[in-house]
Protein backbone atom coordinates (compact mmCIF):
# COMPACT_ATOMS: atom_id res chain seq x y z
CA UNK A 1 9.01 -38.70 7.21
CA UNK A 2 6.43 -36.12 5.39
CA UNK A 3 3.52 -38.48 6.19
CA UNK A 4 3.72 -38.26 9.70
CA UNK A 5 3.88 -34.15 9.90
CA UNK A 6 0.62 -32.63 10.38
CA UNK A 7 -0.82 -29.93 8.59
CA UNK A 8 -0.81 -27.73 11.93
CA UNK A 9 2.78 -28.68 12.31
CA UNK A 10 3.74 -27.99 8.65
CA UNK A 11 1.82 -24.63 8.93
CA UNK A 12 3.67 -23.73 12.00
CA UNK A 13 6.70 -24.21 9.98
CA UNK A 14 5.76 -22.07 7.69
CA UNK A 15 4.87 -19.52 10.05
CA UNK A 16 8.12 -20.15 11.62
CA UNK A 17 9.89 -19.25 8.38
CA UNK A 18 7.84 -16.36 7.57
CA UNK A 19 8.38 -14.49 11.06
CA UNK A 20 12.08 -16.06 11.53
CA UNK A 21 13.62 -14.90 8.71
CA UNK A 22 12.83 -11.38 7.57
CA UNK A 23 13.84 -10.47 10.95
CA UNK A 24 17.10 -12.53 11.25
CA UNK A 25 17.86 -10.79 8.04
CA UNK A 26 16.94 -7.30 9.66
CA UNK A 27 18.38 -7.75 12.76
CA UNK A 28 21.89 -9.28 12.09
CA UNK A 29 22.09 -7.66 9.21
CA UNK A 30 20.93 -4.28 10.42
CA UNK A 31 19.52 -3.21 7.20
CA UNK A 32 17.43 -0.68 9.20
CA UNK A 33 18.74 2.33 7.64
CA UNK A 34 18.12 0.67 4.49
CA UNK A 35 15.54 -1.51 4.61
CA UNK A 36 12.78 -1.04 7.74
CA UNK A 37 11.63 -4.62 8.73
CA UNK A 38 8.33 -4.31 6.65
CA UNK A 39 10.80 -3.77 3.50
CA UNK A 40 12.99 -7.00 4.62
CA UNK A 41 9.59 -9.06 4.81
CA UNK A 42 8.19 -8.04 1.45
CA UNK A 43 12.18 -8.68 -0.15
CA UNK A 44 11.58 -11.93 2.27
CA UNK A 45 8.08 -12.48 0.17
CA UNK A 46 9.57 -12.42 -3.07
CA UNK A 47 12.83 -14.89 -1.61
CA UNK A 48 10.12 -17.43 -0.36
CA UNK A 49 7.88 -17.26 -3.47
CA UNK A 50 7.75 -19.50 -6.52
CA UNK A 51 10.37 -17.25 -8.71
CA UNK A 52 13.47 -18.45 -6.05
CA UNK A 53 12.63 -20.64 -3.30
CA UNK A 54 10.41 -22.91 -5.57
CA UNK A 55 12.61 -23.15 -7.87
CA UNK A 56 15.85 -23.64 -6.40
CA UNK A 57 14.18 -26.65 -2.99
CA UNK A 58 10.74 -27.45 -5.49
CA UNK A 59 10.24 -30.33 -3.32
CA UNK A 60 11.07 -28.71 0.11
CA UNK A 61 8.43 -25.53 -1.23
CA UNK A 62 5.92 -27.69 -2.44
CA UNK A 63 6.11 -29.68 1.16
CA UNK A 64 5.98 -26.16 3.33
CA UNK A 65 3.69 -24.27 0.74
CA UNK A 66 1.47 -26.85 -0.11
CA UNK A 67 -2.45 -26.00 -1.20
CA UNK A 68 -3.94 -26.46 2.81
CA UNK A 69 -1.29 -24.21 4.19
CA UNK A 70 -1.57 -21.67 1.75
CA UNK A 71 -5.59 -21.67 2.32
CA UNK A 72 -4.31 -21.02 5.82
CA UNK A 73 -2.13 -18.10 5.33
CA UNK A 74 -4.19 -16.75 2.97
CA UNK A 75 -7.24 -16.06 5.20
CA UNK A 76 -4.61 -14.80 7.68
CA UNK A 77 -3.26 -12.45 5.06
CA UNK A 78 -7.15 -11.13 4.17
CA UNK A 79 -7.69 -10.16 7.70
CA UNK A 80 -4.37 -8.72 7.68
CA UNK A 81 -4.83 -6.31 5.16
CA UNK A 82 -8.36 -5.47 5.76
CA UNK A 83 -7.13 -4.15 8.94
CA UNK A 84 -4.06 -2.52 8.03
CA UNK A 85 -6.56 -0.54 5.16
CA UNK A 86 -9.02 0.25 7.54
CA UNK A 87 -6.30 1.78 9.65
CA UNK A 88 -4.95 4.39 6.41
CA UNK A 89 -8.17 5.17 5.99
CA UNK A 90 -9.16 6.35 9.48
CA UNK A 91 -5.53 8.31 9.64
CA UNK A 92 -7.05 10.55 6.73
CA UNK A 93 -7.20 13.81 8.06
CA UNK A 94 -9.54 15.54 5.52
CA UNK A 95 -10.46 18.18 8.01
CA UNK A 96 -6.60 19.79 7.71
CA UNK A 97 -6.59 19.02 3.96
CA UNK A 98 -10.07 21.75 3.60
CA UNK A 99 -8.38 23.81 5.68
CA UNK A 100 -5.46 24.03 3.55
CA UNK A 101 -7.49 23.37 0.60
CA UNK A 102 -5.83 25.48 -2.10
CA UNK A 103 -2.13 24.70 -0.43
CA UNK A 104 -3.19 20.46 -0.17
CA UNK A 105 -5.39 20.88 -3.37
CA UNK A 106 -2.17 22.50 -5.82
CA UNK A 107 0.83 19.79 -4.32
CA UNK A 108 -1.50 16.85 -3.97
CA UNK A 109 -2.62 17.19 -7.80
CA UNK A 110 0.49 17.63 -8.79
CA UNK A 111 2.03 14.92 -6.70
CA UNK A 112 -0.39 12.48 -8.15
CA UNK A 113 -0.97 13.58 -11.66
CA UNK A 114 2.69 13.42 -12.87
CA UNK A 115 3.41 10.02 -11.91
CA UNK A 116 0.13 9.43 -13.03
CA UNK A 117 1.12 10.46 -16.50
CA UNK A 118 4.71 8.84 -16.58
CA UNK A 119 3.90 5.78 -15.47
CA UNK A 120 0.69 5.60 -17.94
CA UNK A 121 3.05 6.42 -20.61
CA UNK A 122 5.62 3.12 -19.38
CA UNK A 123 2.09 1.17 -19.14
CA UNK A 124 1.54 2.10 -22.78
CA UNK A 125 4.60 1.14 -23.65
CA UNK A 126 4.24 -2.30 -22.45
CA UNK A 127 1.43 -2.64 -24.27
CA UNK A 128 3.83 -3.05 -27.43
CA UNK A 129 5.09 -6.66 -25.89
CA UNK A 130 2.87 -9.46 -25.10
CA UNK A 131 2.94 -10.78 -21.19
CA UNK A 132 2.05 -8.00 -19.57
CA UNK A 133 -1.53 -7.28 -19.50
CA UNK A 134 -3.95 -9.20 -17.39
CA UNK A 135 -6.55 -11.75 -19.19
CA UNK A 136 -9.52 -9.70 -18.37
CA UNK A 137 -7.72 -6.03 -18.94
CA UNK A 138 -9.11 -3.46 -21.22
CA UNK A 139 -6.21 -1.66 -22.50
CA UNK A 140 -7.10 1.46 -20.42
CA UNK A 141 -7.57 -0.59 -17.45
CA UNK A 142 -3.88 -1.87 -17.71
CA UNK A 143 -2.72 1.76 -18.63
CA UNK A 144 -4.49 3.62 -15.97
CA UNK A 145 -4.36 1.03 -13.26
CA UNK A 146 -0.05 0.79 -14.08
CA UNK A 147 -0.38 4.56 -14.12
CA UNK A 148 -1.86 5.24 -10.81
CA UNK A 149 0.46 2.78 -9.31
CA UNK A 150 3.03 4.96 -10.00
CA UNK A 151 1.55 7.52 -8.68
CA UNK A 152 0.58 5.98 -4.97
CA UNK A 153 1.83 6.89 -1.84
CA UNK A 154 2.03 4.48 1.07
CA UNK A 155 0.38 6.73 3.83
CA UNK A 156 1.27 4.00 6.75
CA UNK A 157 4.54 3.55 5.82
CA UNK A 158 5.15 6.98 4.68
CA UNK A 159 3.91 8.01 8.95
CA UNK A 160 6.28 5.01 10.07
CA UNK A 161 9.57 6.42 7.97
CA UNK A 162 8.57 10.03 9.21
CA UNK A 163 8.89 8.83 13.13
CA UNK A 164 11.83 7.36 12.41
CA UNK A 165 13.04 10.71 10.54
CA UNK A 166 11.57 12.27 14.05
CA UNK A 167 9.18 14.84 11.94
CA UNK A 168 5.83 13.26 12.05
CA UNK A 169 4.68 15.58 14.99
CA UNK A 170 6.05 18.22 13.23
CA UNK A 171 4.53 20.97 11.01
CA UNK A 172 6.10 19.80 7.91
CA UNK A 173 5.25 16.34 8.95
CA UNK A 174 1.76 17.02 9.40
CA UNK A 175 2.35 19.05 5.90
CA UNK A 176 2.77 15.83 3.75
CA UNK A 177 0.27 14.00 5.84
CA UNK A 178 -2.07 16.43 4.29
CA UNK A 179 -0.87 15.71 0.63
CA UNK A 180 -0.48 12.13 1.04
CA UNK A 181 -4.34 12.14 2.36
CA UNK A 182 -5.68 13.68 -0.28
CA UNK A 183 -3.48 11.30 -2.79
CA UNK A 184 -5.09 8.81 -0.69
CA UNK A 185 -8.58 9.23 -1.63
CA UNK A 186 -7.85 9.94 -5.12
CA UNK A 187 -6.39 6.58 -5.35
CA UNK A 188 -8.65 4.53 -4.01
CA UNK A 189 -11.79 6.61 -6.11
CA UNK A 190 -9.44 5.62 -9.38
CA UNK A 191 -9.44 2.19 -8.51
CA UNK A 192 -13.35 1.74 -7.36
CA UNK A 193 -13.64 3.30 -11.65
CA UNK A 194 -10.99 0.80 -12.70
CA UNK A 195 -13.06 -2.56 -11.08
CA UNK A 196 -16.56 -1.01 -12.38
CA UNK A 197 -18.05 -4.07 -13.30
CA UNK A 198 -20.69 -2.38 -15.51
CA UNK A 199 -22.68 -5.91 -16.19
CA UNK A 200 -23.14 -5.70 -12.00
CA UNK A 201 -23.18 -1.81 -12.21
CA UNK A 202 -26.63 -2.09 -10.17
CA UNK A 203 -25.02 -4.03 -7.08
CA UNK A 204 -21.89 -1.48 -6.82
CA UNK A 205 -24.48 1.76 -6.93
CA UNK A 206 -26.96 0.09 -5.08
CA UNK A 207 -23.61 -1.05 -2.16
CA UNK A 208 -22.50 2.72 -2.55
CA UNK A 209 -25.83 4.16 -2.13
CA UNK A 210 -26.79 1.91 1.53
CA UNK A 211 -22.80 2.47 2.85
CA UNK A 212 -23.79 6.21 2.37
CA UNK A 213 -26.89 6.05 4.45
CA UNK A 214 -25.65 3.94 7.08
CA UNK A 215 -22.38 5.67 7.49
CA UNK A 216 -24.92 8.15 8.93
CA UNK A 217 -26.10 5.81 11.83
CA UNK A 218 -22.63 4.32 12.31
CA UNK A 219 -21.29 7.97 12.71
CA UNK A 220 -24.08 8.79 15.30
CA UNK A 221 -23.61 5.47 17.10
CA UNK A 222 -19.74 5.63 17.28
CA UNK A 223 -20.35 9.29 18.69
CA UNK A 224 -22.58 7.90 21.58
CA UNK A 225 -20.20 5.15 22.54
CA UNK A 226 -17.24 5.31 25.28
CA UNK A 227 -13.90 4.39 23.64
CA UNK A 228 -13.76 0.98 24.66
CA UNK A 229 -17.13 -0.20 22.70
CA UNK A 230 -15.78 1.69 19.63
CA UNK A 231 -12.73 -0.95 19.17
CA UNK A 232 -15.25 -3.62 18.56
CA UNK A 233 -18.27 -1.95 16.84
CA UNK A 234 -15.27 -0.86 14.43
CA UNK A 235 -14.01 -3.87 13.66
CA UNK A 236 -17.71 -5.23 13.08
CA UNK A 237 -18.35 -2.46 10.72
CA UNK A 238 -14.99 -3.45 8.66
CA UNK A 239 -16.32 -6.73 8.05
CA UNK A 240 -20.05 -5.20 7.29
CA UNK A 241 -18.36 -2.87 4.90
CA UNK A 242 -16.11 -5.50 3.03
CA UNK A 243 -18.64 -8.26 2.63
CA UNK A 244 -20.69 -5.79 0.85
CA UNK A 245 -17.76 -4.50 -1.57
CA UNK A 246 -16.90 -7.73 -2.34
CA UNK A 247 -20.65 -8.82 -2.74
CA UNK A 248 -21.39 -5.83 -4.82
CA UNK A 249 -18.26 -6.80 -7.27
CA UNK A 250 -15.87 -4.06 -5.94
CA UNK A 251 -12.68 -5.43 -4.01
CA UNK A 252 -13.34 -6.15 -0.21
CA UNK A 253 -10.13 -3.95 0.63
CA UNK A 254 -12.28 -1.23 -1.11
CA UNK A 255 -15.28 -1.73 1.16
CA UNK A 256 -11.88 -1.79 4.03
CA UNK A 257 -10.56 1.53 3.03
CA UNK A 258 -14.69 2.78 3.01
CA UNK A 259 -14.67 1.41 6.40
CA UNK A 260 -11.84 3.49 7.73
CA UNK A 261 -12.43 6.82 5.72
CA UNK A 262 -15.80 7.78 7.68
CA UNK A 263 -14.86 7.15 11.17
CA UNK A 264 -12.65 10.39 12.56
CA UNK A 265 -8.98 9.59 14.27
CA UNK A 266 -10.10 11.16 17.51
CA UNK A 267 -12.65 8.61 18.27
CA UNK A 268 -9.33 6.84 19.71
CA UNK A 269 -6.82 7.20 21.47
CA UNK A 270 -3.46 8.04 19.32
CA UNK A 271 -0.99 5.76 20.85
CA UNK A 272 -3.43 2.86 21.24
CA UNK A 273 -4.13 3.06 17.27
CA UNK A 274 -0.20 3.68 16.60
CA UNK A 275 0.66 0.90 18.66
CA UNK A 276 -2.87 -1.23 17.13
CA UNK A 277 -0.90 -0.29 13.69
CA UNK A 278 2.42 -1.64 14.91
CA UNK A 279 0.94 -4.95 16.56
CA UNK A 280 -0.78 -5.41 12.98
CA UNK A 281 2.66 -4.99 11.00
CA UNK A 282 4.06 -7.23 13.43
CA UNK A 283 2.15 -10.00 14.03
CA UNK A 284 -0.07 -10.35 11.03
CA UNK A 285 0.95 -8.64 7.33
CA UNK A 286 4.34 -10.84 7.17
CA UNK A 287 1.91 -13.61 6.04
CA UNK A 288 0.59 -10.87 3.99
CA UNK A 289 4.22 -10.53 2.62
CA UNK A 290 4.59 -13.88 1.91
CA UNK A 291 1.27 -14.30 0.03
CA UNK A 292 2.34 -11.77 -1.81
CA UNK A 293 5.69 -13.13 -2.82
CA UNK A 294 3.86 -16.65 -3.41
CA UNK A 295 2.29 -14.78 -6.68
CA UNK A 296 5.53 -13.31 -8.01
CA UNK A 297 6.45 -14.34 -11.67
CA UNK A 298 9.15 -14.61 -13.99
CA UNK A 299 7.25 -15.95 -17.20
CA UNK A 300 8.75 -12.87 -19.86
CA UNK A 301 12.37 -13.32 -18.45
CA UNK A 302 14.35 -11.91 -15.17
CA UNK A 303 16.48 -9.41 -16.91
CA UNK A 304 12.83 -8.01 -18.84
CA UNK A 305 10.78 -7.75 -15.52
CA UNK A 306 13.38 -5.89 -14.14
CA UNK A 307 14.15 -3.38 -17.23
CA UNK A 308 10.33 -2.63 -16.75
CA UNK A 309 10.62 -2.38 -12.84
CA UNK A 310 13.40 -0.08 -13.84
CA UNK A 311 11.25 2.36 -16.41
CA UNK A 312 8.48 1.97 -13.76
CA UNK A 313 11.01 3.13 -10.96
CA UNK A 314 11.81 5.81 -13.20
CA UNK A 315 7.81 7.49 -13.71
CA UNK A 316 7.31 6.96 -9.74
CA UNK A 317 10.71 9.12 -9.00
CA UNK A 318 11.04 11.38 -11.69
CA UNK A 319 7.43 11.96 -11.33
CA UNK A 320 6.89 12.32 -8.14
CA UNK A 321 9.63 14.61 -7.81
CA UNK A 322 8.68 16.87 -11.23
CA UNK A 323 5.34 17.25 -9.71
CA UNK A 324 6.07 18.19 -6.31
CA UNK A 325 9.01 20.58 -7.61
CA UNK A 326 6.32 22.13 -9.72
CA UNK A 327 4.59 22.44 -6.74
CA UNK A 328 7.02 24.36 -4.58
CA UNK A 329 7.82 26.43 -7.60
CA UNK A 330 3.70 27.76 -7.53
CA UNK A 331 3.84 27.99 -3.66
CA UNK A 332 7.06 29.83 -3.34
CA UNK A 333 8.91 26.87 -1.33
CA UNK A 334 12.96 26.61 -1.27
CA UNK A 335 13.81 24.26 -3.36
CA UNK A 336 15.71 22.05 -0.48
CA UNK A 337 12.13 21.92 1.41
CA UNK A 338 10.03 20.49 -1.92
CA UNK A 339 12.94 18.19 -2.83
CA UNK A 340 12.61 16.47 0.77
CA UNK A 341 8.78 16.21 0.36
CA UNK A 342 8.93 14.93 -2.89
CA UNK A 343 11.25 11.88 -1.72
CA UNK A 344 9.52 11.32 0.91
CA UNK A 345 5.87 11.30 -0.93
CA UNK A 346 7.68 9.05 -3.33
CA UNK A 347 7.09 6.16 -0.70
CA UNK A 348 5.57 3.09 -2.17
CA UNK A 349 5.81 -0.33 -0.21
CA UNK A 350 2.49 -1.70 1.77
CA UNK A 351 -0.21 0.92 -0.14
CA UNK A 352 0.85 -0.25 -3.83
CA UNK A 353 1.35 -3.33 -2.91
CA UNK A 354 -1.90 -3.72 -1.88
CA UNK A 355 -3.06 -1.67 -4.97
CA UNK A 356 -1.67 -3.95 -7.25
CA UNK A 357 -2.61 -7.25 -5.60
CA UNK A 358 -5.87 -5.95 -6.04
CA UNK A 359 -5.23 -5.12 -10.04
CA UNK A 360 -3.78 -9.05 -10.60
CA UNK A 361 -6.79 -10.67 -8.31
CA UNK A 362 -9.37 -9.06 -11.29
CA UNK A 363 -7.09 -10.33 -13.66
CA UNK A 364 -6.08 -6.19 -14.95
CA UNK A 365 -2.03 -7.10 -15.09
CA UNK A 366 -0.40 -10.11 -15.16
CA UNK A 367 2.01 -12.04 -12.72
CA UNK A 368 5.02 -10.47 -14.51
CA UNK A 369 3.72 -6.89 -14.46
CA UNK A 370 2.68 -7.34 -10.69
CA UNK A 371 6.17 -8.68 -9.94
CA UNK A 372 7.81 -5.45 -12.06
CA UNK A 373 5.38 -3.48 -10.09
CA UNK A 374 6.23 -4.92 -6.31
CA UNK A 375 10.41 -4.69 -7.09
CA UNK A 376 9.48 -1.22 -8.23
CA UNK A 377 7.80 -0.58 -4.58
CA UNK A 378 10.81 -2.25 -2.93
CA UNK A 379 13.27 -0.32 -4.30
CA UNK A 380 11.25 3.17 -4.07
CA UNK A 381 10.95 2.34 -0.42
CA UNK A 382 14.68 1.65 0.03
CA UNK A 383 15.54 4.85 -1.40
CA UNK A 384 13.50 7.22 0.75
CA UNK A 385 15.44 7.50 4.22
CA UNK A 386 18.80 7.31 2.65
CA UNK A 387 18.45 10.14 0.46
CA UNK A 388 16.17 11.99 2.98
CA UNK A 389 18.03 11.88 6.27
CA UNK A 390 20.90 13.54 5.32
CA UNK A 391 19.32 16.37 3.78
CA UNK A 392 16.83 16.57 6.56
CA UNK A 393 19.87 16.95 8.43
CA UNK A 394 21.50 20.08 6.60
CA UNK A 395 17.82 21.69 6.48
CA UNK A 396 16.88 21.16 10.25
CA UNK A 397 14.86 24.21 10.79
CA UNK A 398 12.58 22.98 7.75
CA UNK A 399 10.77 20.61 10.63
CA UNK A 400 9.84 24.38 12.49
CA UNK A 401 8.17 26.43 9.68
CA UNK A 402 4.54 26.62 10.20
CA UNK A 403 1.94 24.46 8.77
């Protein structure tokens, strides 16, 4: 019966699977509270991958997910994620961050260092037991690169979770936009050190040094052009920009984030790029999901990659928390009002996930780490609206202090 299935048909089943399911899952199971869809897809990633699906129906997986289809979803999942980076990096608002600069500068470092520290420390330890570092890892690689996941927070899911919570609009809201921004940046200048490739150290300076000088030109043109041209020289510039990352021997979603950091928000219109994010999250990263979960690993044992998603889980929180308390303490918050941010900068999901797909494709961690690293995300994720809500709730007049 197999040989008379086309590859079109078989990856239309797949695609079938991939949108069907995470949402049957979400829907009947209203796990929205929870578990937002984009949680129940990447939990749906991990169900679908090799670690469960493959191994409980190997012959019905290798059928669906065989090598063509895969090629298939996989360029689908690329221009996914280019897009859904570009998109963070044009909701940076660095302006607001300078002009809170001392208020961003304190909570931001602090937010990002602890974590930073924590998780390095859990990286480190790691380091003790073979499995977990990635075949072309220096040891500081691994540590820094496990480190800084911890300390990520997932700006476009951390702006979907605040609608929801019904204080993106307001001034706290546009508070911890602020700090996540500036987290933003720092992450993504960590991980341009971390993939240094210093034998090709020429190509990335030389890349860096022509993206500076015709960010210049793109800037001016953008300026000049009425709103409807901008969508498409945009999207022509995110492909410019992540050819020559990946050409240069930095990642191509580097060269996407690049892409999105120097053109300003207000070039469009807000709802049409909210709504451009949700269309994106709906109709394309699901097969980003699924790719994902396709590279999820058990080699060291179940029960050991999720003790270290555990002690990983652990750095993230407690971090993220000690840092931001730390914070409030030096700016004179109430204690209620850092606690909130701190859970809610605590947000993982799409932005480390995309981190650390980045970290196994150069080889820096291995399959087991990355899967640690994604249940870690999950479950970070799954935690933020249930513990925030409530206490968002008890502290309403938080949401109408000034910025």
């Amino acid at each position: 019966m197999h040989a008379t299935i086309s590859t079109t048909e078989i990856f239309l089943i797949a695609m079938g699977i991939i949108l069907g399911v995470p949402y049957l899952i979400w829907r009947v199971g209203r796990t929205d509270y929870y578990a937002p869809l984009v949680v129940v897809q990447i939990i749906a990633g991990i169900l679908l991958g090799p670690g469960i699906l493959g191994r409980a129906f190997a012959d019905y997986y290798a059928f669906v997910f065989n090598s063509q289809v895969v090629q298939s979803l996989n360029g689908i999942a690329w221009w996914a994620v280019m897009l859904f980076v570009c998109i963070a990096g044009i909701e940076l608002n660095l302006k607001k961050v300078w002009e809170h600069r001392v208020e961003s500068g304190i909570t931001a470092g602090l937010a990002l260092g602890t974590p930073l520290v924590l998780g390095s420390v859990a990286a480190i330890g790691l380091l003790a037991f073979p499995g977990w570092i990635g075949a072309r890892a220096l040891d500081w690689q691994f540590v820094l690169g496990v480190g800084m996941a911890c300390a990520v927070t997932a700006l476009p899911i951390l702006i979907l979770l605040m609608e929801k919570l019904e204080i993106l609009r307001q001034p706290i809201g546009q508070r911890i936009l602020r700090y996540a921004s500036l987290d933003d940046v720092a992450i993504w200048g960590v991980l341009a050190v971390i993939l240094m490739d210093w034998a090709r150290v020429g190509k990335q300076a030389g890349f860096l040094v022509v993206f500076a000088l015709v960010t210049l030109a793109f800037r001016r043109l953008m300026r000049a052009l009425p709103e409807r041209d901008r969508w498409h020289v945009a999207l022509i510039w995110l492909v410019a920009c992540t050819w020559g990352a990946d050409w240069s021997g930095l990642h191509y979603m580097v060269g996407a984030f690049l892409a999105g950091a120097v053109m300003d928000a207000e070039w469009f219109d807000q709802e049409a790029m909210d709504s451009f994010r949700r269309y994106v999250l709906l109709a394309f990263m699901p097969v980003f999901f699924l790719s994902t979960g396709l590279r999820t690993q058990w080699d060291v044992g179940g029960v050991a990659v999720f003790l270290a998603a555990g002690v990983l889980l652990a750095a993230s929180v407690g971090g993220k928390l000690l840092g931001i308390h730390a914070a409030g303490k030096a700016l004179g918050w109430p204690r209620a009002e850092a606690s909130i941010i701190g859970w809610l900068l605590q947000t993982k999901a799409l932005i480390m996930i995309i981190f650390v797909n980045i970290l196994l494709d150069k080889e820096l961690i291995s399959n087991a780490t990355f899967t640690a690293l994604l249940l870690m995300a999950i479950a970070s994720t799954m935690l933020t609206v249930p513990i925030v809500a409530p206490r968002l709730q008890r502290m309403r007049e938080l949401i109408f202090k000034s910025a």
